[in-house]
PDB file of N, CA and C in Angstrom:
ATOM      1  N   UNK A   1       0.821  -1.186   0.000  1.00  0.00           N
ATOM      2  CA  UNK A   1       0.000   0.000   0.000  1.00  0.00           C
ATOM      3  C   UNK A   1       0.871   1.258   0.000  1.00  0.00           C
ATOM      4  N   UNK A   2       2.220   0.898   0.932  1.00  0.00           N
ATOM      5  CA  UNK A   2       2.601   2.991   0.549  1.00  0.00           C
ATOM      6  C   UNK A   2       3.600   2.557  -0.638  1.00  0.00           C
ATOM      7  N   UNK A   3       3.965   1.776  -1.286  1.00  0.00           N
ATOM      8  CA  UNK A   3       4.508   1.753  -2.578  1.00  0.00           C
ATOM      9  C   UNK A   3       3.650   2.622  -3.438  1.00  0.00           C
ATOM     10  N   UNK A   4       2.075   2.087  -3.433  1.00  0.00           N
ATOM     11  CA  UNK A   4       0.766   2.501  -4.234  1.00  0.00           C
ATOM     12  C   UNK A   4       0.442   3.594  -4.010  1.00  0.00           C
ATOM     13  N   UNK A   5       0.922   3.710  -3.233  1.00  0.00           N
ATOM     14  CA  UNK A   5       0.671   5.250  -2.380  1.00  0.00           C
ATOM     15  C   UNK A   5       1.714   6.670  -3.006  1.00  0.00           C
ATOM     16  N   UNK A   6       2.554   6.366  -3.206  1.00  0.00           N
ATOM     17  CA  UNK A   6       4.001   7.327  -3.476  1.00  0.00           C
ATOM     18  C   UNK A   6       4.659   6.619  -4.607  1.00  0.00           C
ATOM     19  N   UNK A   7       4.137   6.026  -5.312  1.00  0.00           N
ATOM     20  CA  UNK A   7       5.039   5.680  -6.350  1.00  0.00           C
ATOM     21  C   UNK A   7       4.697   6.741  -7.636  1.00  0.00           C
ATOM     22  N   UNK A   8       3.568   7.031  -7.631  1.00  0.00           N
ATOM     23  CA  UNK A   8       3.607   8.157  -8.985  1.00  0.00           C
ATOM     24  C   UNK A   8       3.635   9.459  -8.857  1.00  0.00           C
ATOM     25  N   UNK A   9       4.316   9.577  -7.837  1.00  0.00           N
ATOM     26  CA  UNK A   9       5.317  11.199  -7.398  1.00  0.00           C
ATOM     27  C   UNK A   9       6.635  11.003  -7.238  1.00  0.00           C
ATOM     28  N   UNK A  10       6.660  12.110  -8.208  1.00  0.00           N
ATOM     29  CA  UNK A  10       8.346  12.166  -8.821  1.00  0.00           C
ATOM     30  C   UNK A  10       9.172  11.911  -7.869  1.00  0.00           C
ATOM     31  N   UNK A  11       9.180  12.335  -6.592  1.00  0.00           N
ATOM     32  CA  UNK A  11      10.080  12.697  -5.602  1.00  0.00           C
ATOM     33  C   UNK A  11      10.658  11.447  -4.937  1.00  0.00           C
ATOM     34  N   UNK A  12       9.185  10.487  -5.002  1.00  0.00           N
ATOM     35  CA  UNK A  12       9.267   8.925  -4.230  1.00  0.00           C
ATOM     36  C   UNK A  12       9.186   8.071  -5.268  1.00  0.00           C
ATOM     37  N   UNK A  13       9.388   8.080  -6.327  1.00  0.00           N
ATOM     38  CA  UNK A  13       9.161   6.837  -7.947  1.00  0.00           C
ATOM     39  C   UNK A  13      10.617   5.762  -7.507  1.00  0.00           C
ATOM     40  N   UNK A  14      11.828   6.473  -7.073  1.00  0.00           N
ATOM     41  CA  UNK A  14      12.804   5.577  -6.938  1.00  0.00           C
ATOM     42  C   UNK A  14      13.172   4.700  -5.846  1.00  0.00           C
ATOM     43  N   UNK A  15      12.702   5.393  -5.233  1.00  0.00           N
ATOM     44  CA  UNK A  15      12.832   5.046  -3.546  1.00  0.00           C
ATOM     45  C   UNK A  15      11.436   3.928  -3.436  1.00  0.00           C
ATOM     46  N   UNK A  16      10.758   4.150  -3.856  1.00  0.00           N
ATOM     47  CA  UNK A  16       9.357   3.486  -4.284  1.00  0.00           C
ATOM     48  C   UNK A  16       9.898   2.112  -5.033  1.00  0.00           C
ATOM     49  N   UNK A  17      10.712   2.231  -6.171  1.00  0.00           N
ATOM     50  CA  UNK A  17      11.199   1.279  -7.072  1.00  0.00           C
ATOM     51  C   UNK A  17      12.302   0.029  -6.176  1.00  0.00           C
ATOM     52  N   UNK A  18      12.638   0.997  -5.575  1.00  0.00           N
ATOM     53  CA  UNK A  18      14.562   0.400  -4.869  1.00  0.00           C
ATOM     54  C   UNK A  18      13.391  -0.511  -3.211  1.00  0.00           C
ATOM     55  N   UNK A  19      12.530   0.162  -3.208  1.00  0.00           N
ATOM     56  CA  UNK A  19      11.584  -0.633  -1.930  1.00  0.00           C
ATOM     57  C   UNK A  19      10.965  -2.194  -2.255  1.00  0.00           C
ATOM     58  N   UNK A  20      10.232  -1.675  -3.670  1.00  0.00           N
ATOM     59  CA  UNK A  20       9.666  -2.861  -4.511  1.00  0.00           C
ATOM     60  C   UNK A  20      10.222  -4.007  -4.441  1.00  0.00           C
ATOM     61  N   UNK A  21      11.800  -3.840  -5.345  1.00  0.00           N
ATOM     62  CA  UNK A  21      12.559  -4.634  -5.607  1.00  0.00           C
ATOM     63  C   UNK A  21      13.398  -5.476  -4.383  1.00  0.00           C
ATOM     64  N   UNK A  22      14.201  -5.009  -3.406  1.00  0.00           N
ATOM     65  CA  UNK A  22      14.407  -5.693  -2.720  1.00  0.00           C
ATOM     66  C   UNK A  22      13.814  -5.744  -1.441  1.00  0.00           C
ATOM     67  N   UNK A  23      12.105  -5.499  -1.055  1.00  0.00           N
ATOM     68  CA  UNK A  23      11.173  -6.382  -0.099  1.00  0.00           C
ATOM     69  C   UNK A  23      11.567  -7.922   0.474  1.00  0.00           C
ATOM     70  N   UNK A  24      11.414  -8.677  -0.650  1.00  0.00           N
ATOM     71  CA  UNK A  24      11.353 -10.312  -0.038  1.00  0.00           C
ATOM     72  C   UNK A  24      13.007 -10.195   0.144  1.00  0.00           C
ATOM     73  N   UNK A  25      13.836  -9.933  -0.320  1.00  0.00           N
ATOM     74  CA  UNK A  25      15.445 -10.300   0.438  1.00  0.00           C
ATOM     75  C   UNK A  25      15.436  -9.633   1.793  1.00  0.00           C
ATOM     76  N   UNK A  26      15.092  -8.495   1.801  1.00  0.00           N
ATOM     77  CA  UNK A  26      14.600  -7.572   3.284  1.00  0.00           C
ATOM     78  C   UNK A  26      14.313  -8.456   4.248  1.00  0.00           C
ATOM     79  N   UNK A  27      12.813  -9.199   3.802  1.00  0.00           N
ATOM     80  CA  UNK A  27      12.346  -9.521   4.820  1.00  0.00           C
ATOM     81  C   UNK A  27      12.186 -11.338   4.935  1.00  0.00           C
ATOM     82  N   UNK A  28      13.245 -12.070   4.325  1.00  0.00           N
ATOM     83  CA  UNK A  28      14.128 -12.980   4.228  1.00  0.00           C
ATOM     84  C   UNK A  28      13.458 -14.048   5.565  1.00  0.00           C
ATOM     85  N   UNK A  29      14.401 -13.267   6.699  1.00  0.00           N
ATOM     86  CA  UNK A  29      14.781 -13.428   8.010  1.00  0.00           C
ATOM     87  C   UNK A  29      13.296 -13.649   8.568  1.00  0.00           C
ATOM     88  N   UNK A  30      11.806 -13.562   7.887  1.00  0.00           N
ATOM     89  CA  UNK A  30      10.711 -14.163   8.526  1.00  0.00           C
ATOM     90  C   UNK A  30      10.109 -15.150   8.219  1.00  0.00           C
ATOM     91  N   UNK A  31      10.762 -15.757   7.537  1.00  0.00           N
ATOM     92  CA  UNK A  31      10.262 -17.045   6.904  1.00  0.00           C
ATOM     93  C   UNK A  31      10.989 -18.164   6.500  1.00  0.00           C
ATOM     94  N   UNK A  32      12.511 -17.664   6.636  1.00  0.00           N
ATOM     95  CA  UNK A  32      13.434 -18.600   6.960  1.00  0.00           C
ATOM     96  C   UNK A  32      13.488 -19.978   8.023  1.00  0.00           C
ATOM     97  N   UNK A  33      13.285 -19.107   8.895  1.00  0.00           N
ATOM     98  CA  UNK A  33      13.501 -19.748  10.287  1.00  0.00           C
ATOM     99  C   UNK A  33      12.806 -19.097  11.542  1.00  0.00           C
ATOM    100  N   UNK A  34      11.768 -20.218  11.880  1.00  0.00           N
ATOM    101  CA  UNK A  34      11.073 -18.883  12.895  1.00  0.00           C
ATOM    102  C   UNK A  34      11.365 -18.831  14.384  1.00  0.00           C
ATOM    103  N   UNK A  35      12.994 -19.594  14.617  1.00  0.00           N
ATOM    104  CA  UNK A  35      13.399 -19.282  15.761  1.00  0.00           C
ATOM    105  C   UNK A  35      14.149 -17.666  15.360  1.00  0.00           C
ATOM    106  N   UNK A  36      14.233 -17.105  15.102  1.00  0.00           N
ATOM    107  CA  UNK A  36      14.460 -15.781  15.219  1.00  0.00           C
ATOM    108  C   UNK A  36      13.282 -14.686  15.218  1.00  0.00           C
ATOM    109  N   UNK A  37      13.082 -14.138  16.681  1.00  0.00           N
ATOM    110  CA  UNK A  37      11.850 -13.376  16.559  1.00  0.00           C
ATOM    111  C   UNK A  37      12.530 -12.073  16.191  1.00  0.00           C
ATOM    112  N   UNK A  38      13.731 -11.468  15.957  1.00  0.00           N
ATOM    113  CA  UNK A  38      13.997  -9.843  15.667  1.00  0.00           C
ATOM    114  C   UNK A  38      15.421 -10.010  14.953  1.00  0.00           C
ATOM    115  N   UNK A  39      15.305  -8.923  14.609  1.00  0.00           N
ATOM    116  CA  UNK A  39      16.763  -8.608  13.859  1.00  0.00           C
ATOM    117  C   UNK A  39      17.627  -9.013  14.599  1.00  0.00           C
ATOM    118  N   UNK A  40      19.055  -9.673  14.169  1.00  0.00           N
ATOM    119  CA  UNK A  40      20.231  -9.284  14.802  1.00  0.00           C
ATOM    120  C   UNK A  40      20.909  -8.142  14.538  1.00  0.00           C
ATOM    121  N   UNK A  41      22.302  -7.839  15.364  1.00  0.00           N
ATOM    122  CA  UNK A  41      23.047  -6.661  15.569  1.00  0.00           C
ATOM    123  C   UNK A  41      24.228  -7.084  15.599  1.00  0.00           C
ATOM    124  N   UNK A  42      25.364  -5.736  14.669  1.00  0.00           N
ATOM    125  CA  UNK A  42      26.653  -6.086  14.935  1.00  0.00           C
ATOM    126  C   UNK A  42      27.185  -5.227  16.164  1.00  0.00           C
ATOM    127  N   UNK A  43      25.968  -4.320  16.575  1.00  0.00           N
ATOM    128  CA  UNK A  43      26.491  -3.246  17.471  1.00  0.00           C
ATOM    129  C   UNK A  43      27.325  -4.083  18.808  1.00  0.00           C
ATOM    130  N   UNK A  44      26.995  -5.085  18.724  1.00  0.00           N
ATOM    131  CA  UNK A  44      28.016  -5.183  20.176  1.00  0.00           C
ATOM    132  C   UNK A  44      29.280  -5.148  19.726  1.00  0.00           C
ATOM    133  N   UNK A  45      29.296  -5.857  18.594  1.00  0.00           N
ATOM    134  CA  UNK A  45      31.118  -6.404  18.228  1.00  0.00           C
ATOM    135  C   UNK A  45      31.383  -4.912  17.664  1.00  0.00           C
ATOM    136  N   UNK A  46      30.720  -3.812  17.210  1.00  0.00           N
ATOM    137  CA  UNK A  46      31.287  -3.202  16.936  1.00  0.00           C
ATOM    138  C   UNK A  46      31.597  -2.259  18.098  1.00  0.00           C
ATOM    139  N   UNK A  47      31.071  -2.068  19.004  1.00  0.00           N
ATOM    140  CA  UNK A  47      31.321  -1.463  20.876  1.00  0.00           C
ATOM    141  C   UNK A  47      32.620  -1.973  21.282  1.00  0.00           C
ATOM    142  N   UNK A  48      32.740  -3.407  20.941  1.00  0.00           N
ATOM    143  CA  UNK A  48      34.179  -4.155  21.254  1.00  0.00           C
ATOM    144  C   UNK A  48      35.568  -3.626  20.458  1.00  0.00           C
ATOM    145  N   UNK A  49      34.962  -3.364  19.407  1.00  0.00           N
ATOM    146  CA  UNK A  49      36.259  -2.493  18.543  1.00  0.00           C
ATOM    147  C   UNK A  49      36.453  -1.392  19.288  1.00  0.00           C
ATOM    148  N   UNK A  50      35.352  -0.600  18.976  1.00  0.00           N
ATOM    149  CA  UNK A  50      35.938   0.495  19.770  1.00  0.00           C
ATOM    150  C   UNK A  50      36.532   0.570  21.367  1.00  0.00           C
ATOM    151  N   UNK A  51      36.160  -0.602  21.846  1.00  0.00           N
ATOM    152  CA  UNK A  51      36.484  -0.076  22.858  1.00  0.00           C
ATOM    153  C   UNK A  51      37.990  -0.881  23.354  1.00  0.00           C
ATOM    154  N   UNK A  52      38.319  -1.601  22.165  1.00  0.00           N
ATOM    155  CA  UNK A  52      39.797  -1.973  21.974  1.00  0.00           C
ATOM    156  C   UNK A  52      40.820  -1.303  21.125  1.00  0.00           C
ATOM    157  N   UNK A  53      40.407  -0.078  20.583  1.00  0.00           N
ATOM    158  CA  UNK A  53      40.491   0.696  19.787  1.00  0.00           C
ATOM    159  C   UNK A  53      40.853   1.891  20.773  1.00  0.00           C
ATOM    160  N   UNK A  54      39.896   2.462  21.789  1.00  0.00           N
ATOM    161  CA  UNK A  54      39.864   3.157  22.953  1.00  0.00           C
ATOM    162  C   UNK A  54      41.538   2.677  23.323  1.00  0.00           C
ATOM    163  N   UNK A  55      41.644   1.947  24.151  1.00  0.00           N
ATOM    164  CA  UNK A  55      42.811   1.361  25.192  1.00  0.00           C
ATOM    165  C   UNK A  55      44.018   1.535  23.914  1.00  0.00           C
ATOM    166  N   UNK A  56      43.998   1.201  23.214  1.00  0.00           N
ATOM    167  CA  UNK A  56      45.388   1.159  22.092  1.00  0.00           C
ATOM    168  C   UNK A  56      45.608   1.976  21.858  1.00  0.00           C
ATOM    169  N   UNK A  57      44.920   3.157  21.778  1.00  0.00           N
ATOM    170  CA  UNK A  57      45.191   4.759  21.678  1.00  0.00           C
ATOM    171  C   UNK A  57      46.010   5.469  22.755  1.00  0.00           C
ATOM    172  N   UNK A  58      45.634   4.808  23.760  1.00  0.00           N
ATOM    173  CA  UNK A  58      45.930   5.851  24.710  1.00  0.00           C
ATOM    174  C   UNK A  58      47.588   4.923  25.143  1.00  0.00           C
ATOM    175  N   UNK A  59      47.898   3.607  24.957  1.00  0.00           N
ATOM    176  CA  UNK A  59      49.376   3.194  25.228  1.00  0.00           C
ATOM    177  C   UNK A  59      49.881   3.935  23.838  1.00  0.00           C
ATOM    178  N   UNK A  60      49.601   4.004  22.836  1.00  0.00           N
ATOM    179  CA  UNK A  60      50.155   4.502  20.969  1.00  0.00           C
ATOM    180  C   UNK A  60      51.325   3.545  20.762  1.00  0.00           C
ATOM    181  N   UNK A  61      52.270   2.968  21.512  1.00  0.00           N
ATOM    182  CA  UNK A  61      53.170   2.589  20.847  1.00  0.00           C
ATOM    183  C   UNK A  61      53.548   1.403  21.525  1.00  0.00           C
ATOM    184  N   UNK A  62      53.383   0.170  21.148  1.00  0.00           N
ATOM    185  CA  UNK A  62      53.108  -1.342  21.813  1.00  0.00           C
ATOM    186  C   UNK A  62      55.447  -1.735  21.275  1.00  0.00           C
ATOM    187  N   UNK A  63      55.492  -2.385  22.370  1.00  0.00           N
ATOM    188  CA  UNK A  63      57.173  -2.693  22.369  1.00  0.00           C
ATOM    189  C   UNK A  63      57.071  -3.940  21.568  1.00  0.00           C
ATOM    190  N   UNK A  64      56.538  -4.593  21.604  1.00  0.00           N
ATOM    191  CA  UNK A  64      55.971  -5.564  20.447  1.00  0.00           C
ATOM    192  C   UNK A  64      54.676  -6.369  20.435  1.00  0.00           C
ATOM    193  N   UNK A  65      54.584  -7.254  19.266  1.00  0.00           N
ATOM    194  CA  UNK A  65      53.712  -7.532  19.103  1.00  0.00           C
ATOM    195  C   UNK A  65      52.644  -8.561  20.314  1.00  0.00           C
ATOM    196  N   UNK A  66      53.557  -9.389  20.857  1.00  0.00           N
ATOM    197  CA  UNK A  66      53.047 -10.033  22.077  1.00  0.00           C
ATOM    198  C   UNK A  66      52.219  -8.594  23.089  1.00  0.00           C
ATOM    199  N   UNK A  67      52.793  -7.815  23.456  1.00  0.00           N
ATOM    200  CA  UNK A  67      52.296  -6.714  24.417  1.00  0.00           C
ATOM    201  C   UNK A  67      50.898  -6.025  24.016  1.00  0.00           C
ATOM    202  N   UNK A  68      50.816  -6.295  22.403  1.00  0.00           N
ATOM    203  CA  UNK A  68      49.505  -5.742  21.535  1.00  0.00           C
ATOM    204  C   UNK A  68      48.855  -6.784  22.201  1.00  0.00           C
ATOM    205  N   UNK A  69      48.821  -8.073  21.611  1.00  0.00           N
ATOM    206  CA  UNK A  69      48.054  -9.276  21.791  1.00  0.00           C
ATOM    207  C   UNK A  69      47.153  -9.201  23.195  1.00  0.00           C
ATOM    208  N   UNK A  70      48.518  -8.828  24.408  1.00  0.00           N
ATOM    209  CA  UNK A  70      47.822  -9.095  25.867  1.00  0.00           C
ATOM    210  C   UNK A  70      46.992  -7.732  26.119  1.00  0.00           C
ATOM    211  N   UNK A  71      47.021  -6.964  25.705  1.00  0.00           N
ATOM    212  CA  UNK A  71      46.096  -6.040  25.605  1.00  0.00           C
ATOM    213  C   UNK A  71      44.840  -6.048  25.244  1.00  0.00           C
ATOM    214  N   UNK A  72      44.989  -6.471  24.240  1.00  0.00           N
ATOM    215  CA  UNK A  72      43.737  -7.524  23.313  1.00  0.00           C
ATOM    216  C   UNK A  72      42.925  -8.387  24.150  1.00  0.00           C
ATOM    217  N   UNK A  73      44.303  -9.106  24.934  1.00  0.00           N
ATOM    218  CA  UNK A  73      43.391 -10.429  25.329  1.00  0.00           C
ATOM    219  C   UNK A  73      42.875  -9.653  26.582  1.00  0.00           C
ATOM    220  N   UNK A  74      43.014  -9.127  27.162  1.00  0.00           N
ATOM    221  CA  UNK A  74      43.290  -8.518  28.561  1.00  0.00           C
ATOM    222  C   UNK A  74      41.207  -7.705  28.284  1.00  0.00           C
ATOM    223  N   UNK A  75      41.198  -7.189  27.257  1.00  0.00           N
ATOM    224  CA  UNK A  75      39.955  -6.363  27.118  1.00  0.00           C
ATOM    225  C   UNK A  75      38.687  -7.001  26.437  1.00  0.00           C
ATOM    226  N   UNK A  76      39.161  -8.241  25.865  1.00  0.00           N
ATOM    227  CA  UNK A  76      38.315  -9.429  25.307  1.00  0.00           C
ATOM    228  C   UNK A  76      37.811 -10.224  26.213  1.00  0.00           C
ATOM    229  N   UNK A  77      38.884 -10.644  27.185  1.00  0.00           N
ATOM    230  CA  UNK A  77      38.213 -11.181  28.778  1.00  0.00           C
ATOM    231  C   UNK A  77      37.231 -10.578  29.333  1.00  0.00           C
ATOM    232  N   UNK A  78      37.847  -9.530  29.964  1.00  0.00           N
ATOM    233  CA  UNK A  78      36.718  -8.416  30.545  1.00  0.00           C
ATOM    234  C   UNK A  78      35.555  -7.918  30.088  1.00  0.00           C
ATOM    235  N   UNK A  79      35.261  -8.235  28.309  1.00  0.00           N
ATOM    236  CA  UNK A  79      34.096  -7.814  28.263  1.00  0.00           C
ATOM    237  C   UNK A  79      33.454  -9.312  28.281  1.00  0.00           C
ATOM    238  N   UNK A  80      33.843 -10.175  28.120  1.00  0.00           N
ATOM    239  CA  UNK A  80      33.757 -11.764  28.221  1.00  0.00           C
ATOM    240  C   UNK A  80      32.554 -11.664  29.708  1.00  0.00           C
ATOM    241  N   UNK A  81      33.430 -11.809  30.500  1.00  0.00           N
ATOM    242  CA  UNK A  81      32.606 -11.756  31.839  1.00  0.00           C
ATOM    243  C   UNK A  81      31.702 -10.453  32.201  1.00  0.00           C
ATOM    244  N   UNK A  82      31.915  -9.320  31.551  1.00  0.00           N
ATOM    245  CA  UNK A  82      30.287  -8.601  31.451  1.00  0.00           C
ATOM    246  C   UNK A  82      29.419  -9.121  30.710  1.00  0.00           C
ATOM    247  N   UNK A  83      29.840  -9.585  29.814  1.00  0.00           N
ATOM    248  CA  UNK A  83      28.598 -10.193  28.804  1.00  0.00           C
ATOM    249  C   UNK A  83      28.121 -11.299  29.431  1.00  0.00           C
ATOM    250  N   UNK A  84      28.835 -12.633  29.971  1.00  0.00           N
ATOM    251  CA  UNK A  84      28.411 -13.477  30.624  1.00  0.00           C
ATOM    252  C   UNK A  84      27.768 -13.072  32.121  1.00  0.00           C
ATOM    253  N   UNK A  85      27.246 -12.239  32.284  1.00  0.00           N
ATOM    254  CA  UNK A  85      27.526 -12.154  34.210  1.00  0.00           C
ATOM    255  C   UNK A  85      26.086 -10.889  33.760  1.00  0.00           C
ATOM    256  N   UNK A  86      25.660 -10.694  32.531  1.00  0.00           N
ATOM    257  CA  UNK A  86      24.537  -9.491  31.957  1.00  0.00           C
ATOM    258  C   UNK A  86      23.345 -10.003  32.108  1.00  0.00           C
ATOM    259  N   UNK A  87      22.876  -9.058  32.356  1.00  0.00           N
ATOM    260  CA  UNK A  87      20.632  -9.539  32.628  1.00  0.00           C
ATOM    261  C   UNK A  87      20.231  -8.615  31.817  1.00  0.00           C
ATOM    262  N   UNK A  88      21.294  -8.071  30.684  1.00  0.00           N
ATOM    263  CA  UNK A  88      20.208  -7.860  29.358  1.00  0.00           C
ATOM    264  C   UNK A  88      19.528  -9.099  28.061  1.00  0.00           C
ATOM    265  N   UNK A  89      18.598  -9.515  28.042  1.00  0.00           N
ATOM    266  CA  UNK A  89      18.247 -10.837  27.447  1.00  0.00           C
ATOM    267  C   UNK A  89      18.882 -10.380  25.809  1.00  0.00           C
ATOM    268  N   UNK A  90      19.082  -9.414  25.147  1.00  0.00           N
ATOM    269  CA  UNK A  90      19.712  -9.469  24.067  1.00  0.00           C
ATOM    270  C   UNK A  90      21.197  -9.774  23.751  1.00  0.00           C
ATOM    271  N   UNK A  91      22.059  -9.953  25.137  1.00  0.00           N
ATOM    272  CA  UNK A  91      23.006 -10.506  25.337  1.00  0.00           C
ATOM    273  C   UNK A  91      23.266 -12.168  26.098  1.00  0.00           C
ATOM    274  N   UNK A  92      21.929 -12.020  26.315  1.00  0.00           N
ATOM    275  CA  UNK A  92      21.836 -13.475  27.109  1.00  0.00           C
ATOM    276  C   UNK A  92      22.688 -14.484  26.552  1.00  0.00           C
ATOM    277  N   UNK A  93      23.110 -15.396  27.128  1.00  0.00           N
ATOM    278  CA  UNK A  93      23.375 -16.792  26.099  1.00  0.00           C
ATOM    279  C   UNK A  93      23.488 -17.805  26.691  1.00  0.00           C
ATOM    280  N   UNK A  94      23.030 -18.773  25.797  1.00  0.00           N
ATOM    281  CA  UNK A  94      22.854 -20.385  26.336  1.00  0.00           C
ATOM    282  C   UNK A  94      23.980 -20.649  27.241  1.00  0.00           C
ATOM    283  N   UNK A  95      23.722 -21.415  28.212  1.00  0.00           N
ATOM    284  CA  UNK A  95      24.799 -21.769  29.128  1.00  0.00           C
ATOM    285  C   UNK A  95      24.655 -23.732  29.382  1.00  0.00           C
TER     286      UNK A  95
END
């Protein structure tokens, strides 16, 4: 209906067109498999970059590569056990 709606104004004809066309790949993820009730997210892993990204900034210059690594590992742990130890159910996970 708002395809039918806005498709024969100039302004919305493409956006209208580019909606049309990829709908069913869009909405894929509801008929696939109906253990997934919502979207997934990369936002956590991408929170994890940054926030390993954060800490590497502020040492700037690692004596070698092992000292990068434990840094790494050192902030991968720690969010390890917030994520495990979380009572947000979008982080939940099977145990």
């Amino acid at each position: 209906r708002l395809i039918t709606n806005y498709i024969n104004q100039r302004n919305y004809a493409k956006a209208c067109e580019t909606l049309d066309n990829g709908f069913e790949d869009a909405f894929q993820y509801t008929v696939m498999d109906k253990s997934h009730n919502r979207l997934k997210s990369t936002n956590l892993l991408e929170r994890l970059n940054q926030e390993v990204r954060r800490r590497e900034k502020i040492i700037r210059i690692f004596p070698n590569r092992v000292s990068a690594n434990r840094l790494i590992g050192a902030v991968l742990m720690d969010t390890h056990d917030e994520w495990i130890s979380s009572k947000r159910k979008y982080i939940k996970f099977n145990q």
